[in-house]
C-alpha atoms as a PDB file:
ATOM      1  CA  UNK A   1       3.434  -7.732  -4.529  1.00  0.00           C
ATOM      2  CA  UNK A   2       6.507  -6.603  -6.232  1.00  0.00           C
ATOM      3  CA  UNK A   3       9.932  -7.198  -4.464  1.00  0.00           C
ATOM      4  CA  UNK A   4      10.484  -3.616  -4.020  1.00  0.00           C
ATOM      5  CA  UNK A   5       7.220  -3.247  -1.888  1.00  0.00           C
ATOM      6  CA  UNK A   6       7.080  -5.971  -0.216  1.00  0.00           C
ATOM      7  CA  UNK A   7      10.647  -5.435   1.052  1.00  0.00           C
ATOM      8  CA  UNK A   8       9.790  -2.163   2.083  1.00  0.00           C
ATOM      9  CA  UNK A   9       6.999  -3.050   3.656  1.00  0.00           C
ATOM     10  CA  UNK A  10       8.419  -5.793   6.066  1.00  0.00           C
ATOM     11  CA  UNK A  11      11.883  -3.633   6.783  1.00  0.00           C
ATOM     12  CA  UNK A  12       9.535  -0.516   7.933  1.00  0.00           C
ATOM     13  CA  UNK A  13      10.459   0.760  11.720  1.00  0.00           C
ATOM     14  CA  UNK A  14       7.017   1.437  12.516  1.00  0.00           C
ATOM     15  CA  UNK A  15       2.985   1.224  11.176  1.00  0.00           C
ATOM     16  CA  UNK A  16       2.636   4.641  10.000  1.00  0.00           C
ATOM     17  CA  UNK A  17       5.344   4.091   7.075  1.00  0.00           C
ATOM     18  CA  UNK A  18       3.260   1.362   5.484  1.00  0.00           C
ATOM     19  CA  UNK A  19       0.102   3.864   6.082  1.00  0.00           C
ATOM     20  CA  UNK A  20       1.909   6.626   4.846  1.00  0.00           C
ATOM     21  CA  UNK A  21       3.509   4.743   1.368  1.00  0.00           C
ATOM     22  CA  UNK A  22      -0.564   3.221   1.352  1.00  0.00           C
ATOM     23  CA  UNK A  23      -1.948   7.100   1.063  1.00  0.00           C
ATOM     24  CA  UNK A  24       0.813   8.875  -1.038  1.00  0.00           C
ATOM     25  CA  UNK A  25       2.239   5.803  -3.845  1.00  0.00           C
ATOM     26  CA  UNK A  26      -1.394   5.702  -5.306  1.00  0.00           C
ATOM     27  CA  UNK A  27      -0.953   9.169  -5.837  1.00  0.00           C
ATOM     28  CA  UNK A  28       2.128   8.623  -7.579  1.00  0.00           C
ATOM     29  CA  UNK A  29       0.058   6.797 -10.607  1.00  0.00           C
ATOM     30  CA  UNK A  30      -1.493   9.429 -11.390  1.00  0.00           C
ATOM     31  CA  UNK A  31       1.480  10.520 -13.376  1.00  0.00           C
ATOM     32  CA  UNK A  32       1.230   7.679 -15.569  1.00  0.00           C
ATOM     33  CA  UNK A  33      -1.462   9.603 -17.575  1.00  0.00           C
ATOM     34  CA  UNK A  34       1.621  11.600 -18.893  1.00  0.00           C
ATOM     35  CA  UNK A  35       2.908   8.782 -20.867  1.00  0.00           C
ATOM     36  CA  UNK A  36      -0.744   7.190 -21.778  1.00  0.00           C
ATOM     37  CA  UNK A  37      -1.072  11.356 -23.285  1.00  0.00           C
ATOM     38  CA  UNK A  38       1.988  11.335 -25.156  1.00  0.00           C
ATOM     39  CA  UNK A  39       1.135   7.916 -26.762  1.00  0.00           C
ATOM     40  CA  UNK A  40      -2.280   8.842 -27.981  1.00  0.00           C
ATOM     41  CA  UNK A  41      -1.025  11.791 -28.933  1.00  0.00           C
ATOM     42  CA  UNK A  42       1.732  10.324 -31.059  1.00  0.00           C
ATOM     43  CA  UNK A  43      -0.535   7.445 -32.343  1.00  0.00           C
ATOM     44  CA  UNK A  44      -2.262  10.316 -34.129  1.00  0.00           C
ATOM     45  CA  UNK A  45       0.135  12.488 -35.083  1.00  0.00           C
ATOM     46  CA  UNK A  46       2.048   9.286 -37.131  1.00  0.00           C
ATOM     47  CA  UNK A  47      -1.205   7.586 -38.101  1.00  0.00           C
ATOM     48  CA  UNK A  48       0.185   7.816 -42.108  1.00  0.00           C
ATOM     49  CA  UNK A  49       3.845   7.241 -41.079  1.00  0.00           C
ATOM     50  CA  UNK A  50       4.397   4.589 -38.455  1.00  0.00           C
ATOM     51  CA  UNK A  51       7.226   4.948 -36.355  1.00  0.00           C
ATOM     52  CA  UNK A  52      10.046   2.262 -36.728  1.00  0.00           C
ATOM     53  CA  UNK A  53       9.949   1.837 -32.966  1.00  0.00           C
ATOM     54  CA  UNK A  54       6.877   2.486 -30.654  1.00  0.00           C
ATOM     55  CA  UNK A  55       9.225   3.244 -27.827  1.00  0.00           C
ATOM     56  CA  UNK A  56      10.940   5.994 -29.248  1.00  0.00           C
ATOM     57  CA  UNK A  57       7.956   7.732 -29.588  1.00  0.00           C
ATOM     58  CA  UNK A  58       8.375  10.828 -27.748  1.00  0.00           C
ATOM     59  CA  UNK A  59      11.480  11.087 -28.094  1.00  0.00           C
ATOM     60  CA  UNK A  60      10.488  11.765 -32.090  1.00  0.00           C
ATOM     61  CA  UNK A  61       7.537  14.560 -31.116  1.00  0.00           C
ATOM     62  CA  UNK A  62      10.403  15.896 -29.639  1.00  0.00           C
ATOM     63  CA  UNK A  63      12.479  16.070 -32.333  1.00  0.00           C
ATOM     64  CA  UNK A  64      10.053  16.891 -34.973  1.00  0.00           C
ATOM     65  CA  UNK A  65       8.195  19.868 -32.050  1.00  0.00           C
ATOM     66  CA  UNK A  66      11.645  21.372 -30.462  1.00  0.00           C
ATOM     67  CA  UNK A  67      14.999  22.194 -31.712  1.00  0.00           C
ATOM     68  CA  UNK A  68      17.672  19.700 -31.826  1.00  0.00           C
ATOM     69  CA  UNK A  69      19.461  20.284 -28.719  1.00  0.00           C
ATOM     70  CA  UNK A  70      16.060  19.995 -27.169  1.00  0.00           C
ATOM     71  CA  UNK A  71      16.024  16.584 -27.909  1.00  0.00           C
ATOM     72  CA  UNK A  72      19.592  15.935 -26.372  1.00  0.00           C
ATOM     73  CA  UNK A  73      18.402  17.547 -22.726  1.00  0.00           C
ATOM     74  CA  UNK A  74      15.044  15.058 -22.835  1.00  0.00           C
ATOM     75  CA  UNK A  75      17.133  12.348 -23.720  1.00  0.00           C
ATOM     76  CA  UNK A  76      19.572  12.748 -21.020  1.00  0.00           C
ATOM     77  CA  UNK A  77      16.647  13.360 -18.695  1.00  0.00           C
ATOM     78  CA  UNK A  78      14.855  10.453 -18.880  1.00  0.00           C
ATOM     79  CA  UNK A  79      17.792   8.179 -19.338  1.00  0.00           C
ATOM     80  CA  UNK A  80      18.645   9.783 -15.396  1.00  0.00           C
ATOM     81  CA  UNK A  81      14.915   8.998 -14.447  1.00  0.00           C
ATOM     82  CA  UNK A  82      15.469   5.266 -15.987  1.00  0.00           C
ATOM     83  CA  UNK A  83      18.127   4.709 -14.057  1.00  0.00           C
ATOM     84  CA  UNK A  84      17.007   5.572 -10.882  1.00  0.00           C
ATOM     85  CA  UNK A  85      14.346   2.687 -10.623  1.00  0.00           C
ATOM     86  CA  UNK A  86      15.789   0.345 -12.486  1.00  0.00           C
ATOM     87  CA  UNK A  87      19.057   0.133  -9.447  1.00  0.00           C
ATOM     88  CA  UNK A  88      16.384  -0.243  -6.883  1.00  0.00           C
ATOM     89  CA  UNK A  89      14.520  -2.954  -8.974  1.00  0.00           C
ATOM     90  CA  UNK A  90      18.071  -4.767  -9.532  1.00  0.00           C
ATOM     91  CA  UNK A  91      18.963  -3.955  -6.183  1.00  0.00           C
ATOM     92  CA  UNK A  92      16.115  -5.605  -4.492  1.00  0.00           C
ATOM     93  CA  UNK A  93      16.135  -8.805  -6.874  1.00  0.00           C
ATOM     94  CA  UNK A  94      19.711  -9.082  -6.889  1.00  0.00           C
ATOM     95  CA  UNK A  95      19.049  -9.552  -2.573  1.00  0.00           C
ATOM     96  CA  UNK A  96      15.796 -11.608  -2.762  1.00  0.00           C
ATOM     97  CA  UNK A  97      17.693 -14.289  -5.401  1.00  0.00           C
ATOM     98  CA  UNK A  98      20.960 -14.727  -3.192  1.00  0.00           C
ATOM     99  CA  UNK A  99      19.564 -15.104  -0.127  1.00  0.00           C
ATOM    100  CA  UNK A 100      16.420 -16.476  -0.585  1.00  0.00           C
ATOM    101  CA  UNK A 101      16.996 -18.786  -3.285  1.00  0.00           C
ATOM    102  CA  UNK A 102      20.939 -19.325  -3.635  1.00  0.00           C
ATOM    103  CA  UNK A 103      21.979 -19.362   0.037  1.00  0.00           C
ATOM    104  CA  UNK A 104      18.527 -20.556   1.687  1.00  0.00           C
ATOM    105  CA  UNK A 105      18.088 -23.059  -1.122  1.00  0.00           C
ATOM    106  CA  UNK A 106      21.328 -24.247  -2.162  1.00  0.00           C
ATOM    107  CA  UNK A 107      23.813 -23.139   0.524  1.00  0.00           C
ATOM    108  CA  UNK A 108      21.709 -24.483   3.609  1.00  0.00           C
ATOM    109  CA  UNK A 109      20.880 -21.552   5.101  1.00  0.00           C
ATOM    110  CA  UNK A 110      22.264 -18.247   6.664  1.00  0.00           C
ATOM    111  CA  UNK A 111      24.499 -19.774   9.360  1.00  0.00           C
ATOM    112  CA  UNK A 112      26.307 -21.292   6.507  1.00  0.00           C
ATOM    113  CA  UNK A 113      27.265 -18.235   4.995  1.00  0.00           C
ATOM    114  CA  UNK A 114      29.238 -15.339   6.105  1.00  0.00           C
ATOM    115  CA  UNK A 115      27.985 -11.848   5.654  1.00  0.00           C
ATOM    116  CA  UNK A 116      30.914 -11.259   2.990  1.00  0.00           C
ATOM    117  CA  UNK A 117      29.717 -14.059   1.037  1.00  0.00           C
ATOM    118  CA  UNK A 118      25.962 -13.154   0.888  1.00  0.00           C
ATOM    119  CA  UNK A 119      27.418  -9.482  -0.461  1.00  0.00           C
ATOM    120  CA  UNK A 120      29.916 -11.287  -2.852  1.00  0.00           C
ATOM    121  CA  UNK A 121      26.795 -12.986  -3.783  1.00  0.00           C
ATOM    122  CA  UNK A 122      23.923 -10.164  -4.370  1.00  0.00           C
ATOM    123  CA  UNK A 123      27.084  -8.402  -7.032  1.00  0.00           C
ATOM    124  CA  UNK A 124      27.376 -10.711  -8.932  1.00  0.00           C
ATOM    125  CA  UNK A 125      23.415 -11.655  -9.516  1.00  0.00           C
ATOM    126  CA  UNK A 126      23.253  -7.772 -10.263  1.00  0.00           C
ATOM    127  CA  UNK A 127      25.615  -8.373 -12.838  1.00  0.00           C
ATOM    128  CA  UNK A 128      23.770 -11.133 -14.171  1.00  0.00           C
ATOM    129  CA  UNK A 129      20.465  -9.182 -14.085  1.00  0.00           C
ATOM    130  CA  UNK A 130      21.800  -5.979 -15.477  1.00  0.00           C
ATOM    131  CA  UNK A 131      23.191  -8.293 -18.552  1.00  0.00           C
ATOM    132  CA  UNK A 132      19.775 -10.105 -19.194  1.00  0.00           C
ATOM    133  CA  UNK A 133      17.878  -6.483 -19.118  1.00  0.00           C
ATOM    134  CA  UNK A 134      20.500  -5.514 -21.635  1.00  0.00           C
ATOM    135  CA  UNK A 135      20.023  -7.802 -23.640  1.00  0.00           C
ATOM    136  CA  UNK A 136      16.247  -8.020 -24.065  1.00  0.00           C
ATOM    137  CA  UNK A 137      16.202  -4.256 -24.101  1.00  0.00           C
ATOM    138  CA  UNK A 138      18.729  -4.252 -27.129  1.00  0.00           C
ATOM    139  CA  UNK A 139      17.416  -7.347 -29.165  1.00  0.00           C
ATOM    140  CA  UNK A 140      13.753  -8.134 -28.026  1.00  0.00           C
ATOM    141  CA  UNK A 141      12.802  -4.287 -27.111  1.00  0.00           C
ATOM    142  CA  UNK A 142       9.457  -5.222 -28.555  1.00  0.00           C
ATOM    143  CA  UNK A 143       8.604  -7.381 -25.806  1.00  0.00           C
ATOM    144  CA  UNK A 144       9.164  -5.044 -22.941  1.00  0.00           C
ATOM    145  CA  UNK A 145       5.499  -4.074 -23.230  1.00  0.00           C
ATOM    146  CA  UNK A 146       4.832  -8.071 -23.058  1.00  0.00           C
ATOM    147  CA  UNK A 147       6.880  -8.820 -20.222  1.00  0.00           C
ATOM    148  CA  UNK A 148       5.766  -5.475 -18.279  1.00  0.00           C
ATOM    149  CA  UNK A 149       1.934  -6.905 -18.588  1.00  0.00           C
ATOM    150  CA  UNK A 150       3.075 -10.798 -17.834  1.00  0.00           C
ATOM    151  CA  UNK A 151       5.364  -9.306 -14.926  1.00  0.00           C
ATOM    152  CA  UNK A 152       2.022  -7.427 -13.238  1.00  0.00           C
ATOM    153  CA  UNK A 153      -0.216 -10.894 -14.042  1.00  0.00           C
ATOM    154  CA  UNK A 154       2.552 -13.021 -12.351  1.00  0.00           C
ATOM    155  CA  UNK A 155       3.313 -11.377  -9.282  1.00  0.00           C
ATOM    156  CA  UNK A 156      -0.159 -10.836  -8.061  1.00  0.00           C
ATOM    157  CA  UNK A 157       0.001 -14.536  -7.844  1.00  0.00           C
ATOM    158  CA  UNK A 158       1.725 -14.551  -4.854  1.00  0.00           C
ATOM    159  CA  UNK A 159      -1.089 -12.447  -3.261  1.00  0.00           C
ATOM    160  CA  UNK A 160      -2.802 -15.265  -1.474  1.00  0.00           C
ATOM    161  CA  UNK A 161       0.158 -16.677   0.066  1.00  0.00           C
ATOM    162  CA  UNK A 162       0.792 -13.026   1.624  1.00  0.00           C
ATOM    163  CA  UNK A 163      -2.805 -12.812   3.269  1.00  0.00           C
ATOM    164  CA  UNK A 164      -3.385 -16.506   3.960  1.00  0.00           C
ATOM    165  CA  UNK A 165      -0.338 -16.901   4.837  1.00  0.00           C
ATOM    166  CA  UNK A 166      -0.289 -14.387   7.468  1.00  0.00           C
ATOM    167  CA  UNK A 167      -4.426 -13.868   8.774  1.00  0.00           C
ATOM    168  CA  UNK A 168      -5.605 -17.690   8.138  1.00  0.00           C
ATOM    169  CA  UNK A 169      -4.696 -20.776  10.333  1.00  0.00           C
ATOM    170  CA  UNK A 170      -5.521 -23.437   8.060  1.00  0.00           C
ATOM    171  CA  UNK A 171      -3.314 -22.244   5.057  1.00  0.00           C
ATOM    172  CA  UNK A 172      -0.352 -24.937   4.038  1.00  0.00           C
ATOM    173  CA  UNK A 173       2.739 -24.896   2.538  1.00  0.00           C
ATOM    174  CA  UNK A 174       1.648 -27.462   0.064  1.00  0.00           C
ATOM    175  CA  UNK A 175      -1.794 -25.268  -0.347  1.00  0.00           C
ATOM    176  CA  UNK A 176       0.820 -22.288  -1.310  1.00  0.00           C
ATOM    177  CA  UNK A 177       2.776 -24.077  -3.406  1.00  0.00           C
ATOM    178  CA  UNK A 178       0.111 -25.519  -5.333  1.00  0.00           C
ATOM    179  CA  UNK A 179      -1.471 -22.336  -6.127  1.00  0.00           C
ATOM    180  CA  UNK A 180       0.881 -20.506  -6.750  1.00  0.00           C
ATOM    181  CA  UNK A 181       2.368 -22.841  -9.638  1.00  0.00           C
ATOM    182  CA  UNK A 182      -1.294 -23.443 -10.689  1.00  0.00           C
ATOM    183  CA  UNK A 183      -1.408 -19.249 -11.019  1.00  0.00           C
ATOM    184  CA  UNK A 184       1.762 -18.421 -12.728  1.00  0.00           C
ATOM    185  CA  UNK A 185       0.836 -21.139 -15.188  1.00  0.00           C
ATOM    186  CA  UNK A 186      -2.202 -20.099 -15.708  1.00  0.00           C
ATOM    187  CA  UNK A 187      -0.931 -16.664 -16.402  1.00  0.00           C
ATOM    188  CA  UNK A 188       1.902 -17.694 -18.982  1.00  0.00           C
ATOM    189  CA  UNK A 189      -0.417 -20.130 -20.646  1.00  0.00           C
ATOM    190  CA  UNK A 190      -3.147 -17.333 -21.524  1.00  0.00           C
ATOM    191  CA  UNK A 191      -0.753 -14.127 -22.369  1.00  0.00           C
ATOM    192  CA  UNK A 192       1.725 -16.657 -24.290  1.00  0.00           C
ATOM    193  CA  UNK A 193      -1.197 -18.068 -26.387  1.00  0.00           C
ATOM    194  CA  UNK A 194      -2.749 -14.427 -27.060  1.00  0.00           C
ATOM    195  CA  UNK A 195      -6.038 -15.376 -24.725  1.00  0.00           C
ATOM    196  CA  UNK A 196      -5.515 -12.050 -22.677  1.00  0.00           C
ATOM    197  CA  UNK A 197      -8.545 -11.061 -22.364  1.00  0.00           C
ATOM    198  CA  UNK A 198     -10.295 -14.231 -21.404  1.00  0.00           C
ATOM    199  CA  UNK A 199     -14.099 -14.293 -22.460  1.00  0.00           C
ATOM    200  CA  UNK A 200     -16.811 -15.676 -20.206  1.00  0.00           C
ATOM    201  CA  UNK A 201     -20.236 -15.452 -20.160  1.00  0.00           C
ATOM    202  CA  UNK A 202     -19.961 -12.933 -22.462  1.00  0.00           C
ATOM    203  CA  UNK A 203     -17.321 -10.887 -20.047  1.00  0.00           C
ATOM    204  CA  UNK A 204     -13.505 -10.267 -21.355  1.00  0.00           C
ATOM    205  CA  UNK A 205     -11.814 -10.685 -17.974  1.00  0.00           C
ATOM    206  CA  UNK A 206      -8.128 -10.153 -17.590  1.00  0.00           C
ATOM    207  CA  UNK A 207      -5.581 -12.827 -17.605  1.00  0.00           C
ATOM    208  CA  UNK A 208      -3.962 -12.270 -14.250  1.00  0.00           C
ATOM    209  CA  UNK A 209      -7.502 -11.472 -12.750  1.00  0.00           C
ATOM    210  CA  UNK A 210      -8.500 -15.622 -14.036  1.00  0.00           C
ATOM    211  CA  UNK A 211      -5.321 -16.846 -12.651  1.00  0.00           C
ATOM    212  CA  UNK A 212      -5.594 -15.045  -9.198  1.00  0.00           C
ATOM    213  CA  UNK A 213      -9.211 -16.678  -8.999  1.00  0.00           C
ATOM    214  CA  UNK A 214      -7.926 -20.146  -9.616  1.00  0.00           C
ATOM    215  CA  UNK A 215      -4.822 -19.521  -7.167  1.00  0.00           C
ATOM    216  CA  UNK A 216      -7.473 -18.784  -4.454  1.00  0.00           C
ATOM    217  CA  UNK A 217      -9.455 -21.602  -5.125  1.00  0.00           C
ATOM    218  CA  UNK A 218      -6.593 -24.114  -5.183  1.00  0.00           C
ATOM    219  CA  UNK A 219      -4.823 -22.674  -2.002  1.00  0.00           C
ATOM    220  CA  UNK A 220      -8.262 -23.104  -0.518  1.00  0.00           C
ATOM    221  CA  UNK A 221      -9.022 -26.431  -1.320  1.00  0.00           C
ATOM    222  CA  UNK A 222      -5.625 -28.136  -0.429  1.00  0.00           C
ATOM    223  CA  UNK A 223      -4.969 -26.358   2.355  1.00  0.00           C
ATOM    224  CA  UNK A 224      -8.291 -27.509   3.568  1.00  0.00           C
ATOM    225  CA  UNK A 225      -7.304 -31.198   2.605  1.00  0.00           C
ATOM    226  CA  UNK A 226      -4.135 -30.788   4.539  1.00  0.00           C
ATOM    227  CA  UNK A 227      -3.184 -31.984   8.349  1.00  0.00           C
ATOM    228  CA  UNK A 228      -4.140 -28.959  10.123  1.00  0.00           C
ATOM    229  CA  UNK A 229      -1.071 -27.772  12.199  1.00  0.00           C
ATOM    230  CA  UNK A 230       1.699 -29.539  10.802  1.00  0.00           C
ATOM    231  CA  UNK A 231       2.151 -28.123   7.527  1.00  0.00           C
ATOM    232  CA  UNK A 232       0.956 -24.604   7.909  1.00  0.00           C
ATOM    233  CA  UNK A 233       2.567 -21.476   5.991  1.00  0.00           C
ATOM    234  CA  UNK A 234       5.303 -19.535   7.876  1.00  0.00           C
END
């Protein structure tokens, strides 16, 4: 559901690219047991000394492992891996917000705008963007972790509008709307109030996982209540 598959999904030229990033981007997760590795490992190698910052954390087995100029070559290497995803993640929101948003919402539509204005447009929103992520990364770094867990919670949200939207005939705008904003509420009420997981029966379920059920339930419900026809999702 994030903007940067979604887009790439829609914009493919044929099936088999959507089958192909289906079989081979899983794959790509695997990796992330590298960084899960180097945090245990550092959680026990700094059990008596806690490290100022939890982020830094390889970057100080590193330094206290390898020589000094080791540290300088990891450094510049992940800085160059950062940067790589974070243009295509500014990129892609920087698109979604000017056209979708600012010229669809406020601007009446594309045949009000000219292609040099929708460009003008997407610059400066990645300006914008760039300067928030700044910011939080600089003077709230402790909440990247946060925000990274409430980002994945909040955009599976828009997972039923996606399938109902697209596969069922009795699915409404109003049915969308209404779940979705009963979701992503959902989903900011329970990680903002520290109820992540949510116990059931007995059952710690995650936050997003609740919220998704809800969405469903909602979009079901008022769509079903709706004038069939005349308000479906497009």
């Amino acid at each position: 559901m994030w903007p940067h598959f979604t887009t790439n999904t829609f914009s493919a030229k044929d099936p088999d690219v959507p089958r192909h990033n289906a079989v081979w981007l899983p794959v790509y997760h695997l990796l992330l047991i590298c960084p899960m590795l180097v945090g245990f490992t550092a959680l026990l190698v700094y059990i008596n000394n806690p490290l100022p910052v939890a982020d830094m954390a390889f970057l100080y087995l590193v330094k206290d492992t390898f020589p000094v100029w080791v540290l300088g070559i990891v450094g510049g290497a992940g800085a160059l891996a950062c940067m790589i995803p974070a243009a295509d993640l500014l990129l892609s929101t920087s698109l979604l917000i000017s056209r979708n948003i600012y010229i669809k919402g406020f601007r009446g539509g594309d045949e009000n705008v000219s292609p040099e204005h929708m460009k003008q447009a997407a610059r400066y929103f990645i300006l914008v963007l760039t300067a928030i992520a700044l910011y939080l990364s600089i003077f709230h770094a402790n909440l990247l972790v946060n925000l990274l867990l409430t980002g994945y919670s909040g955009v599976t949200q828009f997972f039923p509008l996606i399938v109902f939207g697209m596969f069922w005939p009795k699915s409404s705008k109003l049915g969308a709307i209404c779940g979705l904003l009963v979701g992503e509420f959902l989903v900011f009420y329970l990680m903002l109030n520290k109820m992540d997981p949510f116990p059931l029966m007995g059952i710690h379920f995650n936050a997003g996982f609740v919220a998704l059920v809800c969405n469903f339930i909602v979009f079901i419900a008022v769509s079903l209540l709706t004038k069939e026809g005349k308000t479906r999702l497009q």
